[in-house]
Protein backbone atom coordinates (compact mmCIF):
# COMPACT_ATOMS: atom_id res chain seq x y z
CA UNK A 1 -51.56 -11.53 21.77
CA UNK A 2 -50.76 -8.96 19.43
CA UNK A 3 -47.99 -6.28 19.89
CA UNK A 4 -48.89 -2.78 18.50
CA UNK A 5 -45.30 -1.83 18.80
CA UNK A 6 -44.14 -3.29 15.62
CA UNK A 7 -45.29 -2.08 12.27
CA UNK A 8 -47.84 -3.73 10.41
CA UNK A 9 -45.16 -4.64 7.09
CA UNK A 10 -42.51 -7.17 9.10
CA UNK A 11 -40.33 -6.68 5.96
CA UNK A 12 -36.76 -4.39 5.46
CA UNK A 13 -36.67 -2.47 2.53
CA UNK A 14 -32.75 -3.04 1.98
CA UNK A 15 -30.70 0.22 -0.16
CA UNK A 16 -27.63 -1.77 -0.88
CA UNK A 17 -23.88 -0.41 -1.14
CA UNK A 18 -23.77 0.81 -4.78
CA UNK A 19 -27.40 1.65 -5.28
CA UNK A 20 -27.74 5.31 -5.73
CA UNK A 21 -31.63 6.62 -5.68
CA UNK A 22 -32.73 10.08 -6.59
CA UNK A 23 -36.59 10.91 -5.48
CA UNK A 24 -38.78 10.62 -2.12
CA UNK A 25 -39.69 7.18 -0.09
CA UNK A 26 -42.35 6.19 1.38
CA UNK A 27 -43.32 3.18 3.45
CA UNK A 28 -44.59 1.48 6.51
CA UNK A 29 -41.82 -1.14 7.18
CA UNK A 30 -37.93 -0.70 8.56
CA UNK A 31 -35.32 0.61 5.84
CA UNK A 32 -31.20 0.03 6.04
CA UNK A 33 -29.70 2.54 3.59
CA UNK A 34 -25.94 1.45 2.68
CA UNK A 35 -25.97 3.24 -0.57
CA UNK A 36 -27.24 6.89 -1.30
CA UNK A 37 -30.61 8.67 -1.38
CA UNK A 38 -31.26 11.79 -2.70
CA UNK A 39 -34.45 12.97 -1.75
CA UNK A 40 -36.91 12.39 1.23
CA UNK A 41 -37.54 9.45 3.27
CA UNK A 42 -40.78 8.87 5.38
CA UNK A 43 -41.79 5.83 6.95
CA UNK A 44 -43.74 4.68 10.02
CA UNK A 45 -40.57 1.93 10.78
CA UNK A 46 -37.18 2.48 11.87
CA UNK A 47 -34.52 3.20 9.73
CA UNK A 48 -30.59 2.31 9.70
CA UNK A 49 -28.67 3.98 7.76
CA UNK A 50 -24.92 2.03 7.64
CA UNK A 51 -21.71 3.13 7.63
CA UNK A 52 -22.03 3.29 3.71
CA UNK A 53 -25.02 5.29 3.66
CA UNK A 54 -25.58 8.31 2.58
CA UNK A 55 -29.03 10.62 2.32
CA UNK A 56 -29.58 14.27 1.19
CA UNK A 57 -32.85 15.50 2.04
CA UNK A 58 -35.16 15.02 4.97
CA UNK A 59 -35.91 12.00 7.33
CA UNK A 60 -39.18 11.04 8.85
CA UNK A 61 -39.43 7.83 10.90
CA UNK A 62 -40.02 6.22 14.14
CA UNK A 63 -36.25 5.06 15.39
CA UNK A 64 -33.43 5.62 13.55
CA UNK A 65 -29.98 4.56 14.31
CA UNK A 66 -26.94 6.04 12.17
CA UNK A 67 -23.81 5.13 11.61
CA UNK A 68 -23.69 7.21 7.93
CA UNK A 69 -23.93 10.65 6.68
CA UNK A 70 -26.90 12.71 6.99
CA UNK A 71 -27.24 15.83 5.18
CA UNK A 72 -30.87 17.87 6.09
CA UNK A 73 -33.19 17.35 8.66
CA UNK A 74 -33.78 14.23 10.93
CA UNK A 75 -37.16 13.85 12.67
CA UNK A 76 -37.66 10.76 15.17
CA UNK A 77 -40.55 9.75 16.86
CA UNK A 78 -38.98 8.06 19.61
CA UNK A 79 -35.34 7.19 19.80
CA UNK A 80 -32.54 8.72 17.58
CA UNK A 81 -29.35 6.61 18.18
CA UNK A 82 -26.25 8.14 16.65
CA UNK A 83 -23.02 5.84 16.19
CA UNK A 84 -19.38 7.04 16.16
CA UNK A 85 -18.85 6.95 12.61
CA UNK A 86 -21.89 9.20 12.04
CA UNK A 87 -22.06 13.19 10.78
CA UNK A 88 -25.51 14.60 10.36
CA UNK A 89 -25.61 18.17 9.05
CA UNK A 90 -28.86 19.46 9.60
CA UNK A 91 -31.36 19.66 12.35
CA UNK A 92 -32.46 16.82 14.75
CA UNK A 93 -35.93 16.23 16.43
CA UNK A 94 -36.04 13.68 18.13
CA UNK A 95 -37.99 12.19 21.65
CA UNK A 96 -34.56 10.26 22.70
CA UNK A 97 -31.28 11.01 21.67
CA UNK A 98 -28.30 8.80 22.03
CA UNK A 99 -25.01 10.14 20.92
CA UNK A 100 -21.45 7.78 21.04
CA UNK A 101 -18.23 9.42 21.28
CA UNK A 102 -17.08 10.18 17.62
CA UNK A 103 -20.25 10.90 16.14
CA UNK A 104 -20.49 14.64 14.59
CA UNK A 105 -23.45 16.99 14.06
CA UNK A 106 -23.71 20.50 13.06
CA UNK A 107 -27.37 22.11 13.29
CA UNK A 108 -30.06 22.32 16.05
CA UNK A 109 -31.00 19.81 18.26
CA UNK A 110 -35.26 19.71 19.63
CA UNK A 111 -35.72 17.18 22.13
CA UNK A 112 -39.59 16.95 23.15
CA UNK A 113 -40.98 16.04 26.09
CA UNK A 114 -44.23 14.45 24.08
CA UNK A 115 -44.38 11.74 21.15
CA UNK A 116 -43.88 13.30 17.91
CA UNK A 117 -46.21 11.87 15.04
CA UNK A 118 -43.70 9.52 13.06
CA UNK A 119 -44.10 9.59 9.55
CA UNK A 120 -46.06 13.06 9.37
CA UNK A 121 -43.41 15.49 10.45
CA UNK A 122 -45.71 16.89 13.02
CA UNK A 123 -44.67 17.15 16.60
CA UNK A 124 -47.28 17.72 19.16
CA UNK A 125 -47.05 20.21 21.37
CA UNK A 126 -48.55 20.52 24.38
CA UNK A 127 -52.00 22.80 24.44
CA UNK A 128 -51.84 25.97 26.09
CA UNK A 129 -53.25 26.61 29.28
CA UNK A 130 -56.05 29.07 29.71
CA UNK A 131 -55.55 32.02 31.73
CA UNK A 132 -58.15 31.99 34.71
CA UNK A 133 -60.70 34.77 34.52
């Protein structure tokens, strides 16, 4: 039976320590960053960045769990999982937030009651109702 949890490339896309990128990403699969990215990442997986890793410019994924330094905006479609040794400075948006003692953000925090679109950047909100005539 299939799941339709995972995504559809099994694979980790691995940014070892000592790698240093400079432009966007994008992909379907899970990413570990343990070196630095400059520039966007989007993906419809989950991405770790490690205690090593570094990213300046905006995150788009699924899950995320961080244990590195963030600098710009985080969006998470489900759960956002933040680790002691972590420091985001930006803004997070995020379904589920889990923050350990240690960890350090400075910017605004969305938490939405609805599934955000992983991978777009676009959060669903909730229609409005129509006022009764």
């Amino acid at each position: 039976m299939a799941k339709f949890n995972e995504p559809e490339n099994p694979a980790i896309n691995l940014i070892s320590l000592g790698t240093d990128i400079t432009g966007d990403i994008k992909s379907s699969g899970d990413i570990r960053i343990d070196g630095s990215l400059t520039g966007n990442l989007n993906t419809k997986g989950k991405v770790v960045i490690g205690t090593t890793g570094k990213v300046k410019g905006e995150v788009n994924c699924k899950n995320s769990e961080v244990a590195g330094l963030i600098e710009g905006k985080i969006t998470v479609g489900q759960l956002l999982n933040l680790k002691a040794s972590s420091k985001i400075h930006g803004d997070i948006v995020t379904l589920k937030l889990s923050i350990e003692p240690g960890a350090v953000f400075s910017g605004n925090c969305k938490m939405s009651d609805t599934d955000t679109n992983a991978g777009t950047g676009i959060i669903k909100e909730k229609e409005p109702e129509k006022a009764a005539k």
